[in-house]
ModelCIF file with pLDDT and N, C-alpha, C, O atoms, coordinates in Angstrom:
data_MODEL
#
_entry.id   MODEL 
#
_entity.id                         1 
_entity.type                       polymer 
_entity.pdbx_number_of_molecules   1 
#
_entity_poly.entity_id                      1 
_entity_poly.type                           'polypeptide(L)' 
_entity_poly.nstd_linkage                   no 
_entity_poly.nstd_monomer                   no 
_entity_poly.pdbx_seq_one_letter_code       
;(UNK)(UNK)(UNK)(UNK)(UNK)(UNK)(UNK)(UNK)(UNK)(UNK)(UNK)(UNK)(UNK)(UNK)(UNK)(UNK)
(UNK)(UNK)(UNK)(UNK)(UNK)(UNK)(UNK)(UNK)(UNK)(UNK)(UNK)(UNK)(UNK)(UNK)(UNK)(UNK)
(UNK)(UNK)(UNK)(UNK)(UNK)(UNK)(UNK)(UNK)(UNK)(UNK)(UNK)(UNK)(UNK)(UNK)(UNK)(UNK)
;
_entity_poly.pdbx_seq_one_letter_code_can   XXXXXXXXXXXXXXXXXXXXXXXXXXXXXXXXXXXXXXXXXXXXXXXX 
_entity_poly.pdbx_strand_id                 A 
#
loop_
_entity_poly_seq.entity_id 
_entity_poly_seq.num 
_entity_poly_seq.mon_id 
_entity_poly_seq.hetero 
1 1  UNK n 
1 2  UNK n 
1 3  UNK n 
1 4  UNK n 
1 5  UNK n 
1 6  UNK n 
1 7  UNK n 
1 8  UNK n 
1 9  UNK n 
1 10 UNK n 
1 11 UNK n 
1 12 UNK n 
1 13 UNK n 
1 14 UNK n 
1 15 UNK n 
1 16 UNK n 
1 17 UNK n 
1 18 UNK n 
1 19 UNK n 
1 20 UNK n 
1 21 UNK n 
1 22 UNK n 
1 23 UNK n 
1 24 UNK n 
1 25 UNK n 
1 26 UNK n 
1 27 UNK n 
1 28 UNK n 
1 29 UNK n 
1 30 UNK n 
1 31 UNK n 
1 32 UNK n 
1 33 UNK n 
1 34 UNK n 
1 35 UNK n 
1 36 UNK n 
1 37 UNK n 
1 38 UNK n 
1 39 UNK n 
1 40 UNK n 
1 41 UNK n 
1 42 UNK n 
1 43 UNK n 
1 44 UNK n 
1 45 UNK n 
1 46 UNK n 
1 47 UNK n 
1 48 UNK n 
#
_struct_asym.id          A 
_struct_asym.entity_id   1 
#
loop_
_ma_qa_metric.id 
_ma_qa_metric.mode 
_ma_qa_metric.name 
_ma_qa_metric.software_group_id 
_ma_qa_metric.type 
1 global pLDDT . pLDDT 
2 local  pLDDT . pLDDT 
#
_ma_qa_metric_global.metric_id      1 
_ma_qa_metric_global.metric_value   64.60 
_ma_qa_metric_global.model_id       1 
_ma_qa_metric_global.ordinal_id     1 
#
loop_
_ma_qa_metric_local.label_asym_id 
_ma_qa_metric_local.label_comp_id 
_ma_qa_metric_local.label_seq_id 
_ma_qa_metric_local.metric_id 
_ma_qa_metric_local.metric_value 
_ma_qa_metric_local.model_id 
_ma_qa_metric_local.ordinal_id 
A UNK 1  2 54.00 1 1  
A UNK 2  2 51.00 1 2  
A UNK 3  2 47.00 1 3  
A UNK 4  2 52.00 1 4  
A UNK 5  2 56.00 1 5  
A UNK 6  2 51.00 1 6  
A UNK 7  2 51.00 1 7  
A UNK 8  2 60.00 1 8  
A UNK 9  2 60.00 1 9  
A UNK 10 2 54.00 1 10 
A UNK 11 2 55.00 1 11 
A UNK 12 2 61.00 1 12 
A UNK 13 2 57.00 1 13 
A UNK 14 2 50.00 1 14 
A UNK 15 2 55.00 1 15 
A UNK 16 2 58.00 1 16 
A UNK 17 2 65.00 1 17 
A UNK 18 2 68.00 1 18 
A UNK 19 2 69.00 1 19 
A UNK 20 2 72.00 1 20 
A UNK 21 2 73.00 1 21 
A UNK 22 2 73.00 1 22 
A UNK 23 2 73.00 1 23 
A UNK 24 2 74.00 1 24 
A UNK 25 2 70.00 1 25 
A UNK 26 2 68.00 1 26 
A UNK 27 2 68.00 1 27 
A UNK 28 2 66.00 1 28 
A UNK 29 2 61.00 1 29 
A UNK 30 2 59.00 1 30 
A UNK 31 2 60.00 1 31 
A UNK 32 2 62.00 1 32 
A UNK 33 2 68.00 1 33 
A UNK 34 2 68.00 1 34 
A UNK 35 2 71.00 1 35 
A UNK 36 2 72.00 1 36 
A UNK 37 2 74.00 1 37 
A UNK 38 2 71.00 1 38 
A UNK 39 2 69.00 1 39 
A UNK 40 2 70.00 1 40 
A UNK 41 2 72.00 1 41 
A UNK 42 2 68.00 1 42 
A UNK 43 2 69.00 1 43 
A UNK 44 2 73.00 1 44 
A UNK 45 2 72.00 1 45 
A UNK 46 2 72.00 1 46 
A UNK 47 2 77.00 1 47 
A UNK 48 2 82.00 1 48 
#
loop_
_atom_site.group_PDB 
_atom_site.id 
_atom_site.type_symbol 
_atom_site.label_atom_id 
_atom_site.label_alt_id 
_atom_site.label_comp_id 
_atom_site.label_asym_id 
_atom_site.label_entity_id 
_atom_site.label_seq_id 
_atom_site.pdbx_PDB_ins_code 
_atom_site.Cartn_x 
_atom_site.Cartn_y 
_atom_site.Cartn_z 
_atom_site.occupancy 
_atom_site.B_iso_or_equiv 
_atom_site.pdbx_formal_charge 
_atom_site.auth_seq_id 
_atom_site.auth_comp_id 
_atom_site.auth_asym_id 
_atom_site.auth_atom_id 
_atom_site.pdbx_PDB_model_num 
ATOM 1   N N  . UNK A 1 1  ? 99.192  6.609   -52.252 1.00 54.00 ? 1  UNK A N  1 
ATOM 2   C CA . UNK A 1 1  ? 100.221 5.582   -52.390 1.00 54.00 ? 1  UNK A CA 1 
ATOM 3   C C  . UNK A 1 1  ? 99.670  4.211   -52.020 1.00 54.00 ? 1  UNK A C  1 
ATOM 4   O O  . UNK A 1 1  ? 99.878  3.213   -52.709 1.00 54.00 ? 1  UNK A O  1 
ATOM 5   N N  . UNK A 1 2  ? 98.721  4.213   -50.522 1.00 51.00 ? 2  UNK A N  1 
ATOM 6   C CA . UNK A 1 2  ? 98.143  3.072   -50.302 1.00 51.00 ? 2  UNK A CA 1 
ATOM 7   C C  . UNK A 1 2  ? 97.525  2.267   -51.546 1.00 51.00 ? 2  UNK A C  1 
ATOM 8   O O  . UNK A 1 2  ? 97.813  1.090   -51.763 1.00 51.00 ? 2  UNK A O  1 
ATOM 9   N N  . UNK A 1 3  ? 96.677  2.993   -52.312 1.00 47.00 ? 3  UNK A N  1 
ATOM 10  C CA . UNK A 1 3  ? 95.734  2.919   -53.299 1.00 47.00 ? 3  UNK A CA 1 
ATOM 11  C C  . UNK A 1 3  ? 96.754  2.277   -54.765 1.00 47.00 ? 3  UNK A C  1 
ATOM 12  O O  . UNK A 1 3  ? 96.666  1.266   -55.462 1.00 47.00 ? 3  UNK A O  1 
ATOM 13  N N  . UNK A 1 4  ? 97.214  2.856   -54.753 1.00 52.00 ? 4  UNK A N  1 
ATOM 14  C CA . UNK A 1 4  ? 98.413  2.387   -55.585 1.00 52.00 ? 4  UNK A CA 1 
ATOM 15  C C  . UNK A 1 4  ? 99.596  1.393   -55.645 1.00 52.00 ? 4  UNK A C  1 
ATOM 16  O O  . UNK A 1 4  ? 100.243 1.203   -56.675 1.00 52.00 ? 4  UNK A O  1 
ATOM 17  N N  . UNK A 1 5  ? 99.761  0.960   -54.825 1.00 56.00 ? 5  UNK A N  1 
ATOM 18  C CA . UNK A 1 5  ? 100.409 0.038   -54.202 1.00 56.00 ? 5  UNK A CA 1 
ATOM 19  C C  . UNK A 1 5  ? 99.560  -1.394  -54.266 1.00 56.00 ? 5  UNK A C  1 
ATOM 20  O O  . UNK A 1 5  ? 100.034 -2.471  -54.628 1.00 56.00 ? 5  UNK A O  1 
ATOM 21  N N  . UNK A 1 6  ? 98.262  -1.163  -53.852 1.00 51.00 ? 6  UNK A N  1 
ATOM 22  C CA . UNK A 1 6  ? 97.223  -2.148  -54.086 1.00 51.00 ? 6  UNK A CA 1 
ATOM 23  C C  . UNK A 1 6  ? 97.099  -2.572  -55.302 1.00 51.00 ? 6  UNK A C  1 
ATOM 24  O O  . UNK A 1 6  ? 97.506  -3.705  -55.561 1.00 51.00 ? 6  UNK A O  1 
ATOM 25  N N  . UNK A 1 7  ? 96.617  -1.909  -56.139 1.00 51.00 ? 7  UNK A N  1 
ATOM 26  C CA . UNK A 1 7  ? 96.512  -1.697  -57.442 1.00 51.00 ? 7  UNK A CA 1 
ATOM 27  C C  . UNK A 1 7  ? 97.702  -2.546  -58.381 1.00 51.00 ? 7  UNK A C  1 
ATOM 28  O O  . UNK A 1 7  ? 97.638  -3.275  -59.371 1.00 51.00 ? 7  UNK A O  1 
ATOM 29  N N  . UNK A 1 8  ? 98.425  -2.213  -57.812 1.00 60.00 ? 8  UNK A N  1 
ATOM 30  C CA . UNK A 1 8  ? 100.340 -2.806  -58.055 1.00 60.00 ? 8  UNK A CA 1 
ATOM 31  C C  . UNK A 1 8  ? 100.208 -4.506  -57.979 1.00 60.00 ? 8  UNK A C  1 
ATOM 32  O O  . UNK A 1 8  ? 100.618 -5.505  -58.569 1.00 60.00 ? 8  UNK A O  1 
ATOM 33  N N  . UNK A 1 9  ? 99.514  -4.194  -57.057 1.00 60.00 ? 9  UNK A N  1 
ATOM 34  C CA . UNK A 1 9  ? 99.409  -6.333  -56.199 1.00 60.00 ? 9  UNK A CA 1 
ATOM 35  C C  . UNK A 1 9  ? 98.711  -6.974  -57.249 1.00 60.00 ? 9  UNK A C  1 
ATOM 36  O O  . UNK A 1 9  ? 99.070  -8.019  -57.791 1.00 60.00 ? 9  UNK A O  1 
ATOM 37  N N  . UNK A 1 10 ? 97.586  -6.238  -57.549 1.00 54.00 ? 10 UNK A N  1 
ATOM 38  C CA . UNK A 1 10 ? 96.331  -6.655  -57.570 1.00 54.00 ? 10 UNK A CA 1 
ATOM 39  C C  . UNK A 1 10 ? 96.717  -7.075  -59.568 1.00 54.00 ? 10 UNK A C  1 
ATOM 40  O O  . UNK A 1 10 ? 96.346  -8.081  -60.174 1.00 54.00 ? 10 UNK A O  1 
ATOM 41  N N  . UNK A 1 11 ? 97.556  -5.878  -60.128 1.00 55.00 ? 11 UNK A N  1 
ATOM 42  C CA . UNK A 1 11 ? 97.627  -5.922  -61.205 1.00 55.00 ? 11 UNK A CA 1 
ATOM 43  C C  . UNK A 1 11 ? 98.844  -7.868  -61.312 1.00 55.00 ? 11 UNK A C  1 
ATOM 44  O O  . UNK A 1 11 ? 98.723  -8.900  -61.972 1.00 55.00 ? 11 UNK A O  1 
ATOM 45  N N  . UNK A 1 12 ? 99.678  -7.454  -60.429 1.00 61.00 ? 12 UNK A N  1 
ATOM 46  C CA . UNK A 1 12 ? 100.588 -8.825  -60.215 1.00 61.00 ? 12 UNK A CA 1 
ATOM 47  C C  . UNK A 1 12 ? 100.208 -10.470 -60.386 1.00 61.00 ? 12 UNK A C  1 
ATOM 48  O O  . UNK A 1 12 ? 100.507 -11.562 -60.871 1.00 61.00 ? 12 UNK A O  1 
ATOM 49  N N  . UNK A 1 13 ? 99.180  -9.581  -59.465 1.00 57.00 ? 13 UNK A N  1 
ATOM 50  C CA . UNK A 1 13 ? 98.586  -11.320 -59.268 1.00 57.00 ? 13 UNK A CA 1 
ATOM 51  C C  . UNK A 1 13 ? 98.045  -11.782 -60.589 1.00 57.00 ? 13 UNK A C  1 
ATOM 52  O O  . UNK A 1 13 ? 98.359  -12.918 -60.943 1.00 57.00 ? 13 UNK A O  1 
ATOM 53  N N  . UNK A 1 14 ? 96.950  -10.755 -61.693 1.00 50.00 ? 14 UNK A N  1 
ATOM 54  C CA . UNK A 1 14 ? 96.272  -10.865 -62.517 1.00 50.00 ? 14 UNK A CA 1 
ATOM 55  C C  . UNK A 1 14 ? 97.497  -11.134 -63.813 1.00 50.00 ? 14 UNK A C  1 
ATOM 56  O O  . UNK A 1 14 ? 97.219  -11.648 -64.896 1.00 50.00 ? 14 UNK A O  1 
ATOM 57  N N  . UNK A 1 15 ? 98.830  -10.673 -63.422 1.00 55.00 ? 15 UNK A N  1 
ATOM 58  C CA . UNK A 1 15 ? 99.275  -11.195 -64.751 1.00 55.00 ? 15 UNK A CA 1 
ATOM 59  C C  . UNK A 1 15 ? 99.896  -12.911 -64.318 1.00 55.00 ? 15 UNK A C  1 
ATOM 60  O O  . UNK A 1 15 ? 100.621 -13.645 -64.989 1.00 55.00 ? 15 UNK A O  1 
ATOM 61  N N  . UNK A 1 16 ? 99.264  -13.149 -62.916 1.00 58.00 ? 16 UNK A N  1 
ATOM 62  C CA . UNK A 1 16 ? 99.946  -14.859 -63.009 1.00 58.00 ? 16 UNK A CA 1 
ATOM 63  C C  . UNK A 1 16 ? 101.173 -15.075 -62.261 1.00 58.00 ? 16 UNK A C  1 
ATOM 64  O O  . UNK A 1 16 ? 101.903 -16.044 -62.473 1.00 58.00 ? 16 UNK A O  1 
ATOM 65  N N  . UNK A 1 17 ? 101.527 -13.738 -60.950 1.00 65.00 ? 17 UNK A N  1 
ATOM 66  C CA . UNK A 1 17 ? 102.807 -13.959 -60.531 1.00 65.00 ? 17 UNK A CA 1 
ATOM 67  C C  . UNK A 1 17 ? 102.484 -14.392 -59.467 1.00 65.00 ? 17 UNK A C  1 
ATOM 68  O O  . UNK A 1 17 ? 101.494 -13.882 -58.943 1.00 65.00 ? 17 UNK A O  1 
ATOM 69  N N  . UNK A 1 18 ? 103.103 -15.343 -58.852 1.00 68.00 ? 18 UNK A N  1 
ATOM 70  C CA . UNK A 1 18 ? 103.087 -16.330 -57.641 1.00 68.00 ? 18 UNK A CA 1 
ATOM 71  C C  . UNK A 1 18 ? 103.523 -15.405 -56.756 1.00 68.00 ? 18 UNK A C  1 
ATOM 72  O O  . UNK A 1 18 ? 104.319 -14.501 -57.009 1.00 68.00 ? 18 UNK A O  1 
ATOM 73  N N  . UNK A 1 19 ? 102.647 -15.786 -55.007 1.00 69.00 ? 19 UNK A N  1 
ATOM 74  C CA . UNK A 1 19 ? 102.637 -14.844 -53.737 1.00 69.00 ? 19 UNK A CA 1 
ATOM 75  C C  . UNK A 1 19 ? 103.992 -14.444 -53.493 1.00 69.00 ? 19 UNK A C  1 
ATOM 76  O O  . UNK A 1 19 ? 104.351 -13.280 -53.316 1.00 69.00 ? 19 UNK A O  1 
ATOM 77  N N  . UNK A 1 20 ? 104.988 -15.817 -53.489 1.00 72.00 ? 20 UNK A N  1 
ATOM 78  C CA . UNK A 1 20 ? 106.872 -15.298 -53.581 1.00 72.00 ? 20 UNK A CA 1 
ATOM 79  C C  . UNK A 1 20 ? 106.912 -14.384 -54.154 1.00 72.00 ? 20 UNK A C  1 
ATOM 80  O O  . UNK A 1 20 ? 107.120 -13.426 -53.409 1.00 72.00 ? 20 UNK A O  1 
ATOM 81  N N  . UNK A 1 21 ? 106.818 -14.115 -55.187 1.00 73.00 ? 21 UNK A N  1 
ATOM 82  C CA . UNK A 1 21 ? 107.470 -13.642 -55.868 1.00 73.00 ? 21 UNK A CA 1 
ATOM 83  C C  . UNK A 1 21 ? 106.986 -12.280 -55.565 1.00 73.00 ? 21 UNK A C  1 
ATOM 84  O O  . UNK A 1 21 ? 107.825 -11.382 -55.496 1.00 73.00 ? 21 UNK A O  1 
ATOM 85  N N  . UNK A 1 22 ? 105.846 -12.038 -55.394 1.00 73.00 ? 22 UNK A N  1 
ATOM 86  C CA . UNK A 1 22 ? 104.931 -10.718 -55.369 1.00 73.00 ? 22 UNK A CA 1 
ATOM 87  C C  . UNK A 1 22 ? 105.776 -10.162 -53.595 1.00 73.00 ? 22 UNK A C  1 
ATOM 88  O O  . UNK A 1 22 ? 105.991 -8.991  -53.283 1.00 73.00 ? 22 UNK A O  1 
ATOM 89  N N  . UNK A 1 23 ? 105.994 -11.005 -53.003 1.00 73.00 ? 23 UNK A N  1 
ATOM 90  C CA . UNK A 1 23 ? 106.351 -10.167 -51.628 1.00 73.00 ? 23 UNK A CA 1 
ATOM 91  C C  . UNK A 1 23 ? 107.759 -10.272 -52.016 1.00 73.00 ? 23 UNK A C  1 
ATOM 92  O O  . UNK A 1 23 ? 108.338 -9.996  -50.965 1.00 73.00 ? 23 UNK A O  1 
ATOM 93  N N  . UNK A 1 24 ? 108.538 -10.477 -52.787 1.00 74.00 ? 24 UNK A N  1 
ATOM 94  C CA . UNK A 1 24 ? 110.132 -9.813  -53.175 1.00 74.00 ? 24 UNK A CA 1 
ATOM 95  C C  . UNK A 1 24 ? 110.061 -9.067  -54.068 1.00 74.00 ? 24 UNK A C  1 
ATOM 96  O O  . UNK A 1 24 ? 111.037 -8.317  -54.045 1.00 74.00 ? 24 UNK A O  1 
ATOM 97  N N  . UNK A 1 25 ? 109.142 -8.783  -55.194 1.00 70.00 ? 25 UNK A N  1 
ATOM 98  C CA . UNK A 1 25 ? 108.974 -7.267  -55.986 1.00 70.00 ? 25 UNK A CA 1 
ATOM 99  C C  . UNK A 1 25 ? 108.400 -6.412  -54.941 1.00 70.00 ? 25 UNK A C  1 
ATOM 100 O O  . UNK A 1 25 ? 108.453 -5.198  -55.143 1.00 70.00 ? 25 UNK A O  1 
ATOM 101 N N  . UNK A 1 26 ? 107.884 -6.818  -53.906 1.00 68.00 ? 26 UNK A N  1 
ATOM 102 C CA . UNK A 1 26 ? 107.354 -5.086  -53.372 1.00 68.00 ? 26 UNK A CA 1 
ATOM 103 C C  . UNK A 1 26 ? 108.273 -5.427  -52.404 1.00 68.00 ? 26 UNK A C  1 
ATOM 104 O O  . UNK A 1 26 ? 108.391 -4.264  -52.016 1.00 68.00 ? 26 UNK A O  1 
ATOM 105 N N  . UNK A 1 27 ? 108.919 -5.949  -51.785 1.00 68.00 ? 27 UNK A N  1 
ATOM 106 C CA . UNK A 1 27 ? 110.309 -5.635  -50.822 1.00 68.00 ? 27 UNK A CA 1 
ATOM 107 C C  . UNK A 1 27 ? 111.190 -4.665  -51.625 1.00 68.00 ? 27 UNK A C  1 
ATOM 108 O O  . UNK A 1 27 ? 111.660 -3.626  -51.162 1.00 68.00 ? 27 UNK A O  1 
ATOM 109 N N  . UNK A 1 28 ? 111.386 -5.174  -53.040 1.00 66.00 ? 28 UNK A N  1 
ATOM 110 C CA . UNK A 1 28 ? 112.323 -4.235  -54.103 1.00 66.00 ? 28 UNK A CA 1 
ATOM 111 C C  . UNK A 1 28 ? 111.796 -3.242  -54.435 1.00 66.00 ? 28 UNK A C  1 
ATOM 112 O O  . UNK A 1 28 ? 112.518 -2.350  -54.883 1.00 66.00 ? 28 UNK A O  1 
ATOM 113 N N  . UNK A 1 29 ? 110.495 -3.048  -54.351 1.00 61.00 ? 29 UNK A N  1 
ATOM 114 C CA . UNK A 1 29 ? 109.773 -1.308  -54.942 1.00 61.00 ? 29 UNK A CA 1 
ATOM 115 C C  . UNK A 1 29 ? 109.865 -0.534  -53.660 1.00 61.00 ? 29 UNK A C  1 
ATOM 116 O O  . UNK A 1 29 ? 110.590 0.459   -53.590 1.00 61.00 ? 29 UNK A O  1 
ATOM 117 N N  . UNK A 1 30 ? 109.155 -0.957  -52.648 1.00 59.00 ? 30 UNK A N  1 
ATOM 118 C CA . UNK A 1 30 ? 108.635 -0.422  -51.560 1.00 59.00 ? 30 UNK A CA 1 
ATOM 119 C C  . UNK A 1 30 ? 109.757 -0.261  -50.059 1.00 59.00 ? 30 UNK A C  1 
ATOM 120 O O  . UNK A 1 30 ? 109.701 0.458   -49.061 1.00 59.00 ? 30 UNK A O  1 
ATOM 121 N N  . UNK A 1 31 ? 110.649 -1.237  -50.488 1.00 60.00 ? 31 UNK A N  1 
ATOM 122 C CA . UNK A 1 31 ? 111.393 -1.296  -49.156 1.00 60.00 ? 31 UNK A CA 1 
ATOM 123 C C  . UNK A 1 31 ? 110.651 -2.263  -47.973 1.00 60.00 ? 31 UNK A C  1 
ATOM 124 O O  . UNK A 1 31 ? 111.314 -2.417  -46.948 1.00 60.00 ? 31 UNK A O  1 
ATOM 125 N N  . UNK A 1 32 ? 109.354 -2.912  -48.036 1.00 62.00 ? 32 UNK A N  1 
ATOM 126 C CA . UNK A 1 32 ? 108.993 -3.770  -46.853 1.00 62.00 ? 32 UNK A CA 1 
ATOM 127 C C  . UNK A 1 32 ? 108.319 -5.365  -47.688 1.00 62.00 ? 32 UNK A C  1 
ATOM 128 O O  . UNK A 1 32 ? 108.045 -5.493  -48.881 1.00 62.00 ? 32 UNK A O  1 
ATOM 129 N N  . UNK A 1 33 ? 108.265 -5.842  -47.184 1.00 68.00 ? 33 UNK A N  1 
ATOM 130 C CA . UNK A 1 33 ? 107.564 -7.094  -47.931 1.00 68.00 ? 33 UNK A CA 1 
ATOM 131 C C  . UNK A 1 33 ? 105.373 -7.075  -47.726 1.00 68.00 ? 33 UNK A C  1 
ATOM 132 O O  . UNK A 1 33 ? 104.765 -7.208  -46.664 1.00 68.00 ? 33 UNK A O  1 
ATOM 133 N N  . UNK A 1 34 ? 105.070 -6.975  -48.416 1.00 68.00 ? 34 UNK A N  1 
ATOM 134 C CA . UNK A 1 34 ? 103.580 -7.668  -48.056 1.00 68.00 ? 34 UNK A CA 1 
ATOM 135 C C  . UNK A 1 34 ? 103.274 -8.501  -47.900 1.00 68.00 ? 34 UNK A C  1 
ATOM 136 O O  . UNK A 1 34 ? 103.529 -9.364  -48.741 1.00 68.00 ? 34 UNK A O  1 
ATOM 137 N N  . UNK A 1 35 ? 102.393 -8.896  -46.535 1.00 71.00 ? 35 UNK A N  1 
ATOM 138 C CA . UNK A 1 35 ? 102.478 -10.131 -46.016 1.00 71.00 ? 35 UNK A CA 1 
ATOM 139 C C  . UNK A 1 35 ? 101.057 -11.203 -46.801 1.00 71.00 ? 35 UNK A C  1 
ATOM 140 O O  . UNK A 1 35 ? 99.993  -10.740 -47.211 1.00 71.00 ? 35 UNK A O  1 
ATOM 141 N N  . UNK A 1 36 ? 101.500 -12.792 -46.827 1.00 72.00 ? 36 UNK A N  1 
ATOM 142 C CA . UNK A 1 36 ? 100.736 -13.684 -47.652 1.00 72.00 ? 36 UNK A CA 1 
ATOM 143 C C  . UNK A 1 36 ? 99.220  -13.178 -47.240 1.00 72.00 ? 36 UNK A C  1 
ATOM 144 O O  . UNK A 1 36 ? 98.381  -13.363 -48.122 1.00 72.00 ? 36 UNK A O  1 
ATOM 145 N N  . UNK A 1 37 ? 98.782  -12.599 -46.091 1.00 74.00 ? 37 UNK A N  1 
ATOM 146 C CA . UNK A 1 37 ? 97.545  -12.538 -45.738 1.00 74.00 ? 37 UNK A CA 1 
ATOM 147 C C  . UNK A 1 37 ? 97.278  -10.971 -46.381 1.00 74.00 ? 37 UNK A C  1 
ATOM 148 O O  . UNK A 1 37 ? 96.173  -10.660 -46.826 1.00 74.00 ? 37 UNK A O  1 
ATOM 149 N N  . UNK A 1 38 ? 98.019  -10.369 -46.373 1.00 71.00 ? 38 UNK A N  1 
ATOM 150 C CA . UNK A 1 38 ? 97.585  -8.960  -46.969 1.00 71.00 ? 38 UNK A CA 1 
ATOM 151 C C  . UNK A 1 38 ? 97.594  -9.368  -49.248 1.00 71.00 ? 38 UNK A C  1 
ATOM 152 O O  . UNK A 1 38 ? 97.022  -8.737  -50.137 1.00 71.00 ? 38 UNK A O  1 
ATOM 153 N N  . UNK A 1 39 ? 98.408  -10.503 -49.332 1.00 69.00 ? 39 UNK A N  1 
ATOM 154 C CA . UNK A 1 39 ? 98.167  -10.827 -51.055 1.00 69.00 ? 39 UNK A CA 1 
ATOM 155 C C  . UNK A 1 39 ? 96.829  -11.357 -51.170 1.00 69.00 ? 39 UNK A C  1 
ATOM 156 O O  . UNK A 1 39 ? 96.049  -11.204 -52.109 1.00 69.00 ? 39 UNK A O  1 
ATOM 157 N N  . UNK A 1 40 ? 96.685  -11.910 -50.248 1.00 70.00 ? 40 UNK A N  1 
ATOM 158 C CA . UNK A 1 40 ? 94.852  -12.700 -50.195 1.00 70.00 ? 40 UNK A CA 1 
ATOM 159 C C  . UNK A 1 40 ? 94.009  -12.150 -50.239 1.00 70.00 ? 40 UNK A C  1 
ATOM 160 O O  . UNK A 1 40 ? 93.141  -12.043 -51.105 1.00 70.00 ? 40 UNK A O  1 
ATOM 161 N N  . UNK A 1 41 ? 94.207  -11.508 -48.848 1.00 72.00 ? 41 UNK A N  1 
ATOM 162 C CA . UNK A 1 41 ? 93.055  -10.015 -49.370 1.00 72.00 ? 41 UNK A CA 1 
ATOM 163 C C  . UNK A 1 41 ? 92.631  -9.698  -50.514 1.00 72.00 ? 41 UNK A C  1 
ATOM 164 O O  . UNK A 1 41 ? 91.441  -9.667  -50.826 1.00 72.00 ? 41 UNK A O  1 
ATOM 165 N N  . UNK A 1 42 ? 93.739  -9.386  -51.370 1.00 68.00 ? 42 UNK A N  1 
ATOM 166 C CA . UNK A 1 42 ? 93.783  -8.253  -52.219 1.00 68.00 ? 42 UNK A CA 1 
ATOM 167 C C  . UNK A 1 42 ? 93.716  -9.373  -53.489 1.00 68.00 ? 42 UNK A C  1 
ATOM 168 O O  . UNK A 1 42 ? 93.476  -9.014  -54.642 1.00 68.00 ? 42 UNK A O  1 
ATOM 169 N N  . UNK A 1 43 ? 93.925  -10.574 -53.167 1.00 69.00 ? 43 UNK A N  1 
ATOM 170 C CA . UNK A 1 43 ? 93.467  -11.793 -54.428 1.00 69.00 ? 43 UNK A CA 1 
ATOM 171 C C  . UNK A 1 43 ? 91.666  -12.144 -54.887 1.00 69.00 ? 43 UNK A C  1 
ATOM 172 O O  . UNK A 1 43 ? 91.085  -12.556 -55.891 1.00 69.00 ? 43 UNK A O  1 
ATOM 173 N N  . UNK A 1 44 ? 91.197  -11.612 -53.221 1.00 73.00 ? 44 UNK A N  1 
ATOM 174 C CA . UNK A 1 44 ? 90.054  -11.725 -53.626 1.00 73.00 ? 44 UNK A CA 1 
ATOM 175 C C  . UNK A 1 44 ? 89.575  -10.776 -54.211 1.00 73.00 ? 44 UNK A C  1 
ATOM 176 O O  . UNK A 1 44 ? 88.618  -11.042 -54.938 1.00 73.00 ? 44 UNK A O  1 
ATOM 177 N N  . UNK A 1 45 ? 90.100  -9.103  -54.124 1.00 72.00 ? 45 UNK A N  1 
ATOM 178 C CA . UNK A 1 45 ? 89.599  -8.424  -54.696 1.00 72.00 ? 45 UNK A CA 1 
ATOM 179 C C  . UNK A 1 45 ? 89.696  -8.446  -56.265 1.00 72.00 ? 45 UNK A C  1 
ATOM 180 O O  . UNK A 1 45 ? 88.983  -7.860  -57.080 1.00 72.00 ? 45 UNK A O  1 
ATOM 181 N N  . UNK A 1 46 ? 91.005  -9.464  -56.514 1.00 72.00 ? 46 UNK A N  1 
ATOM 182 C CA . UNK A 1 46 ? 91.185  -9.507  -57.997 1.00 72.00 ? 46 UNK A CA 1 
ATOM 183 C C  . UNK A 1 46 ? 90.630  -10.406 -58.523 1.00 72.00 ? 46 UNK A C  1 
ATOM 184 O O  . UNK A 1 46 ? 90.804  -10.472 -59.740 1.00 72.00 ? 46 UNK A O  1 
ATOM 185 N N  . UNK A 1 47 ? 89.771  -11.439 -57.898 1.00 77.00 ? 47 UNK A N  1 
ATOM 186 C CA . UNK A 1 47 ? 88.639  -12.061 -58.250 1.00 77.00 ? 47 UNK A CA 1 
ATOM 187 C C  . UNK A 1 47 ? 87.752  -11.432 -58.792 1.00 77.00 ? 47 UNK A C  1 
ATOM 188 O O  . UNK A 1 47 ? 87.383  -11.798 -59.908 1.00 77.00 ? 47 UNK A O  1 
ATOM 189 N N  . UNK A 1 48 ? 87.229  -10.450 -58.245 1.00 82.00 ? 48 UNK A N  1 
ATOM 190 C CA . UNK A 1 48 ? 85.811  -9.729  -58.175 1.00 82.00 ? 48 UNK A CA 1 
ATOM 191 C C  . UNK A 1 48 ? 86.667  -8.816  -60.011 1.00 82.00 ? 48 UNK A C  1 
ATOM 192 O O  . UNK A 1 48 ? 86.019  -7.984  -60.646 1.00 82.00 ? 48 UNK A O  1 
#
């Protein structure tokens, strides 16, 4: 689920959705919000 969930972000960010918006779709999927430092993370991985 971890893995997937990532994946989820990672796909988000790559279609162009702003950090707001990305931590109120996974409040609505997931039930918790992901925090701006955990989208970063996972922005750089969608760099690479």
């Amino acid at each position: 689920r971890e893995s997937s969930v990532e994946e989820a972000l990672i796909e988000m960010y790559l279609a162009g959705v702003s950090v707001r918006r990305v931590e109120d779709i996974t409040e609505a999927l997931w039930g918790s919000k992901v925090s701006p430092s955990t989208i970063s993370e996972l922005n750089k991985k969608a760099y690479v």
